[in-house]
N, C-alpha and C. Protein backbone atom coordinates (compact mmCIF):
# COMPACT_ATOMS: atom_id res chain seq x y z
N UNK A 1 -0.14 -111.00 -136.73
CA UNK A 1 -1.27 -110.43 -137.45
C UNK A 1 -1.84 -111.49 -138.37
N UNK A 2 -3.07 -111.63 -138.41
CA UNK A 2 -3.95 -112.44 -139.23
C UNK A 2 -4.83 -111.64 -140.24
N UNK A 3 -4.58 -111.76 -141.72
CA UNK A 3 -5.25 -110.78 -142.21
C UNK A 3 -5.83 -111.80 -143.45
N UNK A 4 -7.34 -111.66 -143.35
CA UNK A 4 -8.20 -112.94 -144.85
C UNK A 4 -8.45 -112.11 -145.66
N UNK A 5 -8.78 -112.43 -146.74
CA UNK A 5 -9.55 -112.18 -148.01
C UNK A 5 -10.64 -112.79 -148.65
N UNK A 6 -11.27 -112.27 -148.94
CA UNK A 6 -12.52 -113.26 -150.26
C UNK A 6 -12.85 -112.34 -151.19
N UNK A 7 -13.67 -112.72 -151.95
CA UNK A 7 -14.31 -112.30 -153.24
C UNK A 7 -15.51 -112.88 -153.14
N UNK A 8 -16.60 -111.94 -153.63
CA UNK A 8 -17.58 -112.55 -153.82
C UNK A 8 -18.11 -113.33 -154.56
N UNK A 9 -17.65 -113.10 -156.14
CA UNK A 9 -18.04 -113.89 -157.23
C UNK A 9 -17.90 -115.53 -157.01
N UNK A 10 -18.84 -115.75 -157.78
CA UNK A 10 -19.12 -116.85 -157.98
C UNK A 10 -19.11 -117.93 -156.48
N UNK A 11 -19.63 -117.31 -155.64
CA UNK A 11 -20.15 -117.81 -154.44
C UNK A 11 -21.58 -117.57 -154.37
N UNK A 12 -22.21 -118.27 -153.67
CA UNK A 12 -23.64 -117.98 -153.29
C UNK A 12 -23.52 -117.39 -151.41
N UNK A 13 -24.83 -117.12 -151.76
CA UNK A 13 -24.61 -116.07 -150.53
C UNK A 13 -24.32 -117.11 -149.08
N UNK A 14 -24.87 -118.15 -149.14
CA UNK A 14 -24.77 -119.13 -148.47
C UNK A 14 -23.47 -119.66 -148.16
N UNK A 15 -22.32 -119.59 -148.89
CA UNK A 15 -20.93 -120.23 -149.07
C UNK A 15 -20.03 -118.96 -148.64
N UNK A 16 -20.31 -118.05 -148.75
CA UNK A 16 -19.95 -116.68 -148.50
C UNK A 16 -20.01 -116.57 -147.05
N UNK A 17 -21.16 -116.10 -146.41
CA UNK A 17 -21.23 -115.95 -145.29
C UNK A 17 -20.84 -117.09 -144.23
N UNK A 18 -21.03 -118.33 -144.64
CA UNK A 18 -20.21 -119.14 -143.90
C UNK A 18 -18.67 -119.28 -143.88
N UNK A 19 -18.14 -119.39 -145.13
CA UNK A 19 -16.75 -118.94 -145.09
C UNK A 19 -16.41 -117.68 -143.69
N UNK A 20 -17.23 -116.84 -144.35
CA UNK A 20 -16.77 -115.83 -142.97
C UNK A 20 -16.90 -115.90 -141.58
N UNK A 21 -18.07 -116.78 -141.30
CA UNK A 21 -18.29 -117.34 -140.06
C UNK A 21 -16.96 -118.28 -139.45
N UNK A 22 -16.70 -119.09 -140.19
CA UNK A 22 -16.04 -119.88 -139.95
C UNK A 22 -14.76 -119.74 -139.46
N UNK A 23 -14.53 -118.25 -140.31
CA UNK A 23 -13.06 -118.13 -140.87
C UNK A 23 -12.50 -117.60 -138.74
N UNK A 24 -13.15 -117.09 -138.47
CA UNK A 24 -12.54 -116.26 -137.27
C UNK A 24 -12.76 -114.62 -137.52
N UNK A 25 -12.56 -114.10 -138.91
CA UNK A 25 -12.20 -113.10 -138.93
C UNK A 25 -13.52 -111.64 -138.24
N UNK A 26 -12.70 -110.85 -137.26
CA UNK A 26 -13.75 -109.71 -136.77
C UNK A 26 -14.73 -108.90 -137.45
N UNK A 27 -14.39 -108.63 -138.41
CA UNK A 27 -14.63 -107.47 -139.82
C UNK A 27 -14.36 -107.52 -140.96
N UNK A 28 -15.17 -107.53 -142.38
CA UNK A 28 -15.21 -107.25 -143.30
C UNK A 28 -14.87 -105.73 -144.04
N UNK A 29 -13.38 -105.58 -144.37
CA UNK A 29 -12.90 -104.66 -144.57
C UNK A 29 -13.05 -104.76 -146.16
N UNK A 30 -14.03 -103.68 -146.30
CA UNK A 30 -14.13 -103.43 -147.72
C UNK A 30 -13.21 -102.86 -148.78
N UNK A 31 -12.89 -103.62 -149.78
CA UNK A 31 -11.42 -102.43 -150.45
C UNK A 31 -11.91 -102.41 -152.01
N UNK A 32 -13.14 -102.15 -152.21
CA UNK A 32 -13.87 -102.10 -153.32
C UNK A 32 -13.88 -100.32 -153.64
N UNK A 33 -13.97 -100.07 -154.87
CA UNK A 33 -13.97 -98.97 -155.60
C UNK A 33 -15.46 -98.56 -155.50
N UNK A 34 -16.50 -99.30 -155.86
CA UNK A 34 -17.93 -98.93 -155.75
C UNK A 34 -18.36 -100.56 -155.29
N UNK A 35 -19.37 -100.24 -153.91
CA UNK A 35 -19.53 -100.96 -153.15
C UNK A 35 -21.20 -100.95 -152.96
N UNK A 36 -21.72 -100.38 -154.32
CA UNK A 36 -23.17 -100.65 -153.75
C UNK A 36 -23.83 -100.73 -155.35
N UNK A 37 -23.09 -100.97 -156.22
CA UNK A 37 -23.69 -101.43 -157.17
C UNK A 37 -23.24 -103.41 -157.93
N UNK A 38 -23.62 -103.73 -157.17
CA UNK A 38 -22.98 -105.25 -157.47
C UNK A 38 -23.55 -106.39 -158.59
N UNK A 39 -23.09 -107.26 -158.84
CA UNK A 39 -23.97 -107.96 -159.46
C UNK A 39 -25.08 -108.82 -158.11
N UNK A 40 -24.04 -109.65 -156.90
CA UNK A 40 -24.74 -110.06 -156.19
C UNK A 40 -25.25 -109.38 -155.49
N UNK A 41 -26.24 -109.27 -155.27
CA UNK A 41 -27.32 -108.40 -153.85
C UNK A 41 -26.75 -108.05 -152.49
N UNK A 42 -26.22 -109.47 -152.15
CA UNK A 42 -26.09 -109.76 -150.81
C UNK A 42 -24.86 -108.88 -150.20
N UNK A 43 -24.29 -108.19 -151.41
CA UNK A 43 -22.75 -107.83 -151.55
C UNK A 43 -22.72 -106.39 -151.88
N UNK A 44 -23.76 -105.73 -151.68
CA UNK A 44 -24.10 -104.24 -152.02
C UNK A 44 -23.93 -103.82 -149.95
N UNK A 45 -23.41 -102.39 -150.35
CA UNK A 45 -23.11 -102.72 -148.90
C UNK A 45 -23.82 -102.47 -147.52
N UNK A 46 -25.03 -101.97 -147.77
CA UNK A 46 -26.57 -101.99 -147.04
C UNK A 46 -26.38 -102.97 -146.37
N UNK A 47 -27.04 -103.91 -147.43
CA UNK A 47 -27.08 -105.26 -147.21
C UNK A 47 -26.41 -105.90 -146.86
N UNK A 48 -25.24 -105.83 -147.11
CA UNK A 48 -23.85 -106.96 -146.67
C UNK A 48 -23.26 -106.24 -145.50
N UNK A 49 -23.62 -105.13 -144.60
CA UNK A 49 -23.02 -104.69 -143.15
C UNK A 49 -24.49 -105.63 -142.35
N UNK A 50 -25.91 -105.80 -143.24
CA UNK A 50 -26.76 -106.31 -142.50
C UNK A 50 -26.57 -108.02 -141.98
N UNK A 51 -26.26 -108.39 -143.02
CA UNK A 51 -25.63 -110.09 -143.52
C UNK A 51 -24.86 -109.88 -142.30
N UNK A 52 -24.09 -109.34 -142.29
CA UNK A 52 -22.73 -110.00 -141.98
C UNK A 52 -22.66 -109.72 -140.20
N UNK A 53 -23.27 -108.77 -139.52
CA UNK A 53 -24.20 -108.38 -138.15
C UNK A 53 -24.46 -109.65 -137.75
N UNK A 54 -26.03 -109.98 -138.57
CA UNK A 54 -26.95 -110.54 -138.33
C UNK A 54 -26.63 -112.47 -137.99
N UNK A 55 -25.85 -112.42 -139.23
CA UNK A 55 -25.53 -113.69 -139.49
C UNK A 55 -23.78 -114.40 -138.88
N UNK A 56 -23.22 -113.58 -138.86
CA UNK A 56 -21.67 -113.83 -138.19
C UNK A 56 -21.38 -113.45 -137.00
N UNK A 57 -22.41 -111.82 -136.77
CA UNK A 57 -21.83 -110.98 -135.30
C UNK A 57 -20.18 -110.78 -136.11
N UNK A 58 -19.94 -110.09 -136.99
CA UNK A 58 -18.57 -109.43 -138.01
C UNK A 58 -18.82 -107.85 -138.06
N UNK A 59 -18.04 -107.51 -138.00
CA UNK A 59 -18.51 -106.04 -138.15
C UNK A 59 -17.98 -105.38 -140.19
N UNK A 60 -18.35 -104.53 -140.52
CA UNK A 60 -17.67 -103.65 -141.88
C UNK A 60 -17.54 -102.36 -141.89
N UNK A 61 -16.52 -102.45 -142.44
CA UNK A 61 -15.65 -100.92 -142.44
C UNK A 61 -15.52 -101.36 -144.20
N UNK A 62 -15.50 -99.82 -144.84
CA UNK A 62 -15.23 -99.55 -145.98
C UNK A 62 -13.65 -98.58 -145.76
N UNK A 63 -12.95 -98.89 -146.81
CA UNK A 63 -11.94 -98.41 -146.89
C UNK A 63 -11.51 -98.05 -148.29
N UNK A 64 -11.79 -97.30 -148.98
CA UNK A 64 -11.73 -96.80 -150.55
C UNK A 64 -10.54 -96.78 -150.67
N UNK A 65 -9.55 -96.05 -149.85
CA UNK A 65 -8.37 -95.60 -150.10
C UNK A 65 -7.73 -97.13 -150.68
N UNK A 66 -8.35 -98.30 -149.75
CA UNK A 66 -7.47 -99.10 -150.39
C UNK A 66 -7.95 -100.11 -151.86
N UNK A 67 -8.70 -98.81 -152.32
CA UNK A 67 -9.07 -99.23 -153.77
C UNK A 67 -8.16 -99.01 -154.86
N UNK A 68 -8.65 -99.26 -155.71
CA UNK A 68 -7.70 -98.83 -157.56
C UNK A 68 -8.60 -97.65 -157.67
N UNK A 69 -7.92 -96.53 -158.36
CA UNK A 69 -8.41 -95.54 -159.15
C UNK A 69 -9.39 -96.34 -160.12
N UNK A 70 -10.17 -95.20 -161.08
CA UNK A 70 -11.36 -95.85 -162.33
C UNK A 70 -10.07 -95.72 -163.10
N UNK A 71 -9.24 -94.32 -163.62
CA UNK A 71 -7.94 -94.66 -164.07
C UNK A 71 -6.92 -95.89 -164.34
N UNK A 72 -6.84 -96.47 -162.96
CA UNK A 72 -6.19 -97.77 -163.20
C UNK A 72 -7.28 -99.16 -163.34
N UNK A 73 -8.19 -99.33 -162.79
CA UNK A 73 -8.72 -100.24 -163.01
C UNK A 73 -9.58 -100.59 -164.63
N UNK A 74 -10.13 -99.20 -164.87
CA UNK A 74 -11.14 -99.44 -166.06
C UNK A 74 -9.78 -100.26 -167.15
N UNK A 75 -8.71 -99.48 -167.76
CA UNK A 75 -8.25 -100.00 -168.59
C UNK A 75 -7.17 -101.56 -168.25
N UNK A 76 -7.52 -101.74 -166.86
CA UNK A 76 -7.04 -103.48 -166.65
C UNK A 76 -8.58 -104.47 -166.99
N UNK A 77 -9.38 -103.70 -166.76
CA UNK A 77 -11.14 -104.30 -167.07
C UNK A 77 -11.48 -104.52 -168.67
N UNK A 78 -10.41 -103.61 -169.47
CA UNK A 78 -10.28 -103.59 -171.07
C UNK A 78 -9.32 -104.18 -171.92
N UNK A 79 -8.41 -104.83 -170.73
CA UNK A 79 -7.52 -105.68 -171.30
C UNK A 79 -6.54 -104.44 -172.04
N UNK A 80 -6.17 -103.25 -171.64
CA UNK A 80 -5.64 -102.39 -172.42
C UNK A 80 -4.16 -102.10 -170.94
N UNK A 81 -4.16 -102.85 -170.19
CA UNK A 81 -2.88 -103.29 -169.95
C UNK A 81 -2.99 -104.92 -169.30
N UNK A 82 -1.80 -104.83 -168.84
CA UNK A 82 -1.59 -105.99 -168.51
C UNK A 82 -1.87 -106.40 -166.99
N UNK A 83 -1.53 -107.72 -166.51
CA UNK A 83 -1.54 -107.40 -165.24
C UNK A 83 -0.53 -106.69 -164.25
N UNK A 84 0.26 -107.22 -164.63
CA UNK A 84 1.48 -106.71 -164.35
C UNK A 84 1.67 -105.07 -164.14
N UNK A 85 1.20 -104.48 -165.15
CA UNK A 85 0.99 -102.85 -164.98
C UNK A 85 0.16 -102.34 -164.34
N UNK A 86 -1.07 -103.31 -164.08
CA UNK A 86 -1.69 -102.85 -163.63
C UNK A 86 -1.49 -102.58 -161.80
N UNK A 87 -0.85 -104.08 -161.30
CA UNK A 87 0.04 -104.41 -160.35
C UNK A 87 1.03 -103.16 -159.84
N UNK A 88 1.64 -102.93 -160.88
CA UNK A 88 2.59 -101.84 -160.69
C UNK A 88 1.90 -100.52 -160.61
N UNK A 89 1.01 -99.89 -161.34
CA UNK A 89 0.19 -98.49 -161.20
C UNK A 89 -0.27 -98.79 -159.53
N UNK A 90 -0.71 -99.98 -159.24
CA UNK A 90 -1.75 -99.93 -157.82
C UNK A 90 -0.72 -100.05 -156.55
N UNK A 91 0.49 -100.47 -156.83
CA UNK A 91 1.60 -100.68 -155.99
C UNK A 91 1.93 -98.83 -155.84
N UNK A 92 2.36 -98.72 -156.95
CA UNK A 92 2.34 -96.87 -156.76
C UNK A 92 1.72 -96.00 -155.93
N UNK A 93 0.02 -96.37 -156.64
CA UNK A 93 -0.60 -95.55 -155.80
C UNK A 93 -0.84 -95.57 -154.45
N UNK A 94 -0.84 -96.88 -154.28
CA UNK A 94 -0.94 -97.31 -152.89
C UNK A 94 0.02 -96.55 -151.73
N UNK A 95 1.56 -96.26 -152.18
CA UNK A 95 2.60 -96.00 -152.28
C UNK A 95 2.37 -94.22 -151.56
N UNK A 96 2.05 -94.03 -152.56
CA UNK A 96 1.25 -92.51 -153.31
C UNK A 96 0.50 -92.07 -151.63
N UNK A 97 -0.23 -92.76 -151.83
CA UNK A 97 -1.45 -92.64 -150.86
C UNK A 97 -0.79 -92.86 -149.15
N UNK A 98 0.51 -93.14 -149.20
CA UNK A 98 0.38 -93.36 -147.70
C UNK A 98 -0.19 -94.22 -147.33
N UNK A 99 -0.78 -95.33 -147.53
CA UNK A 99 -1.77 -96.11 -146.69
C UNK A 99 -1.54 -96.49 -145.40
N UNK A 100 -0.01 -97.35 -145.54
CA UNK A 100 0.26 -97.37 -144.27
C UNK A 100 0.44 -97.03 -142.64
N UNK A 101 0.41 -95.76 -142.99
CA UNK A 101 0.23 -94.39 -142.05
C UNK A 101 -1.10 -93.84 -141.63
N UNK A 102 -1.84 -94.33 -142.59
CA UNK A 102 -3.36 -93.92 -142.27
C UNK A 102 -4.23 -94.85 -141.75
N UNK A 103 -4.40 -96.08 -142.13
CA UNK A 103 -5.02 -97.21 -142.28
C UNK A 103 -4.31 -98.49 -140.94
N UNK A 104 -4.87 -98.34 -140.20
CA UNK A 104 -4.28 -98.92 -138.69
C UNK A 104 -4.47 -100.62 -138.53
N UNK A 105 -3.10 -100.87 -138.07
CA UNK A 105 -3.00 -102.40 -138.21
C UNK A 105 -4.36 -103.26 -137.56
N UNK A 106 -5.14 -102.42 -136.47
CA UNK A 106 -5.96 -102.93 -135.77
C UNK A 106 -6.83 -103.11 -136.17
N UNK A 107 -7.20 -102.66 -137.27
CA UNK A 107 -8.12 -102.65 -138.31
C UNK A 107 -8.08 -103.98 -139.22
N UNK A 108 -7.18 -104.25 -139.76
CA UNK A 108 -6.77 -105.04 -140.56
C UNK A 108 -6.70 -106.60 -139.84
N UNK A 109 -5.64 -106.01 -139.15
CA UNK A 109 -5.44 -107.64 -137.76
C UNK A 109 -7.10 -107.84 -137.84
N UNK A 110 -7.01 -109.61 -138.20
CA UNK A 110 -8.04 -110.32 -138.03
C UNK A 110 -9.35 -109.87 -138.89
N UNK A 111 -9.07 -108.56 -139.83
CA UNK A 111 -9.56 -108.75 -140.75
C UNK A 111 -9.84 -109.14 -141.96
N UNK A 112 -11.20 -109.28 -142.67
CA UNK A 112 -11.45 -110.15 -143.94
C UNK A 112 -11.41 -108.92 -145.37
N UNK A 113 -10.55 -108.92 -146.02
CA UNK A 113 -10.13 -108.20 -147.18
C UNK A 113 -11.56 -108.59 -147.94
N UNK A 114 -12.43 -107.42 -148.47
CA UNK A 114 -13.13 -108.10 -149.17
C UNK A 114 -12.86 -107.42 -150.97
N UNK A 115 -13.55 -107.91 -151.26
CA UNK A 115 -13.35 -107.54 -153.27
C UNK A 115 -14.29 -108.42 -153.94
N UNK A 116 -14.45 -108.24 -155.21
CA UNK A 116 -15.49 -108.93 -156.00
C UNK A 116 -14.87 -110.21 -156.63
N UNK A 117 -13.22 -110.22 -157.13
CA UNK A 117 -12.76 -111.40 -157.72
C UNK A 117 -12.82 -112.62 -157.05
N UNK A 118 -13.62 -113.89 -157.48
CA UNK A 118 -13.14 -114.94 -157.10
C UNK A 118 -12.03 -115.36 -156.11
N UNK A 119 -10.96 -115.24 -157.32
CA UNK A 119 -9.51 -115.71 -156.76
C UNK A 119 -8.45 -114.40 -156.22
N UNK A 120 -7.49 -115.13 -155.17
CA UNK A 120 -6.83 -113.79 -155.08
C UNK A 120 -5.69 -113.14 -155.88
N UNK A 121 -5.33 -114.55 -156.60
CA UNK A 121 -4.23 -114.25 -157.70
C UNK A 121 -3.67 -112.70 -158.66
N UNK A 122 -5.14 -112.35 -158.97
CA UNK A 122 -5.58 -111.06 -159.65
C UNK A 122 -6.11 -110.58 -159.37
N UNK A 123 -6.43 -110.15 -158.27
CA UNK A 123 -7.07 -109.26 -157.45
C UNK A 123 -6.18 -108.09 -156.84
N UNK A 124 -7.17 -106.99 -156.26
CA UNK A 124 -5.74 -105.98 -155.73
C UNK A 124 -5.80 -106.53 -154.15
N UNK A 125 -7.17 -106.98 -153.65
CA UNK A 125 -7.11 -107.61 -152.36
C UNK A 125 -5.33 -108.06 -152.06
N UNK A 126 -5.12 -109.27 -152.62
CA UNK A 126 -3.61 -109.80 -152.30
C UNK A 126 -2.77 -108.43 -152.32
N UNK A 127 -2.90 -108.09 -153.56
CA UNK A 127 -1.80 -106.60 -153.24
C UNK A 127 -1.74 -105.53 -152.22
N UNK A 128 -2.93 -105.30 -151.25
CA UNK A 128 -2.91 -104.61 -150.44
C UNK A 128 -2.55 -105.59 -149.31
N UNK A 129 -2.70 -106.70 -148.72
CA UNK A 129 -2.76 -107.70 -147.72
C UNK A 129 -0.84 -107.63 -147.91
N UNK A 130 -0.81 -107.77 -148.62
CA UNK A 130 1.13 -108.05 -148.64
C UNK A 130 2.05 -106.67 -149.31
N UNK A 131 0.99 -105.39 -149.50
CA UNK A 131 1.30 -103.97 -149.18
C UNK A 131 1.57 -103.54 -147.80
N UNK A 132 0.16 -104.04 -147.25
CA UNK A 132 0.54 -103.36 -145.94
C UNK A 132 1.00 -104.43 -145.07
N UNK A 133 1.47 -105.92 -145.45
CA UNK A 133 2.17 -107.11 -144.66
C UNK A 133 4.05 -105.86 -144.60
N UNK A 134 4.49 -106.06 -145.57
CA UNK A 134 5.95 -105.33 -145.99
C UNK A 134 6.18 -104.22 -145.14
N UNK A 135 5.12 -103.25 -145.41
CA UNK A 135 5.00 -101.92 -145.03
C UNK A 135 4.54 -101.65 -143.28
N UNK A 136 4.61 -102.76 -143.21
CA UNK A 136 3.99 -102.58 -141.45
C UNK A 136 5.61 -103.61 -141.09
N UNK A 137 6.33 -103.70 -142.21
CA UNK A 137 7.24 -104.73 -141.77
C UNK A 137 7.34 -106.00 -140.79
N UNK A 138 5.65 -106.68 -140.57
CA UNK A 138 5.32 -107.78 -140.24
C UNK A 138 5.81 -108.99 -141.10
N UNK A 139 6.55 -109.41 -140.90
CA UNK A 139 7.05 -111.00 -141.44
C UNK A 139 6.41 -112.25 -141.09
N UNK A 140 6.06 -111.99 -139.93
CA UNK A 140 4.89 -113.05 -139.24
C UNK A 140 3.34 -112.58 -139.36
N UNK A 141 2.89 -112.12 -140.04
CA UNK A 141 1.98 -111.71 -140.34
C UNK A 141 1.47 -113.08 -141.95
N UNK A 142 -0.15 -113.75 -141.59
CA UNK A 142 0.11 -114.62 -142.36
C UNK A 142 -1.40 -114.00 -143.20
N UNK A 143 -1.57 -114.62 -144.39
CA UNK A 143 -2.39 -113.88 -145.32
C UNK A 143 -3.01 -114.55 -145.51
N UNK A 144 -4.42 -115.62 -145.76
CA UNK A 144 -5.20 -116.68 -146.03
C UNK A 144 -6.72 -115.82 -146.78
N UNK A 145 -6.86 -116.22 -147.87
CA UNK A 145 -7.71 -116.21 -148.49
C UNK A 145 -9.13 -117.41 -148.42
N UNK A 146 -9.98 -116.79 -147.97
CA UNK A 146 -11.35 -117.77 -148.16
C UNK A 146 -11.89 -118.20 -149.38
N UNK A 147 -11.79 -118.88 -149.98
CA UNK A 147 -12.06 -119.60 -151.63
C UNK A 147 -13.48 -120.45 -151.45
């Protein structure tokens, strides 16, 4: 299993969509909480199932479930926890939620994790990519982030 990630920030739309071109990956699997109010344009998701058609031949799927609650995210956005907790609440819910059972490897295989952070360090992107790496008990399953 081959499963990418990116973030949009602080890319231009230009560096973005080529990353994805480039990358191999089939689909832009969305794991955003709200996906149509963005700062970048190109990244609202109208627009970015049009981009990403037009310009890659990629397909997008939205997948909420594998979002953060406003619960857990607003107060990691307020610095009113840490990361770490926050890590741990989204590991839970994730947990919580079944994902694994719902959310089909075929989907994922060769797909591009998307999210708004830059990096994947702090992002929940990584946390779901090596949620459902464990939980699908793929060991050979490799995780590469587009930067």
């Amino acid at each position: 299993m081959k499963i990418f990630t990116i973030g949009f920030t602080e890319k231009k739309a230009e560096r973005f969509f080529s990353l994805i071109k480039v990358s191999g990956a089939k689909r832009i699997v969305d794991v955003r909480l709200n996906n149509i109010s963005q700062l970048s344009g190109f990244a609202k998701k109208d627009d970015l199932k049009f981009f990403l058609k037009e310009l890659c031949d990629v397909d997008y799927v939205h997948l909420p479930e594998l979002a953060p609650t406003k619960e857990i995210l607003s107060p990691y956005q307020k610095k009113e926890i840490s990361w770490q907790q926050y890590e741990d609440k989204f590991l839970n819910l994730m947990a919580k939620r079944n994902v694994e059972k719902y959310v089909k490897p075929e989907i994922i295989d060769e797909g591009c994790l998307l999210c708004s952070e830059h990096l994947p360090h702090q992002c929940h992107r990584r946390l779901v990519a090596d949620y459902l790496k464990a939980a699908w008990n793929d060991s050979e399953a490799i995780v590469k982030d587009l930067i």
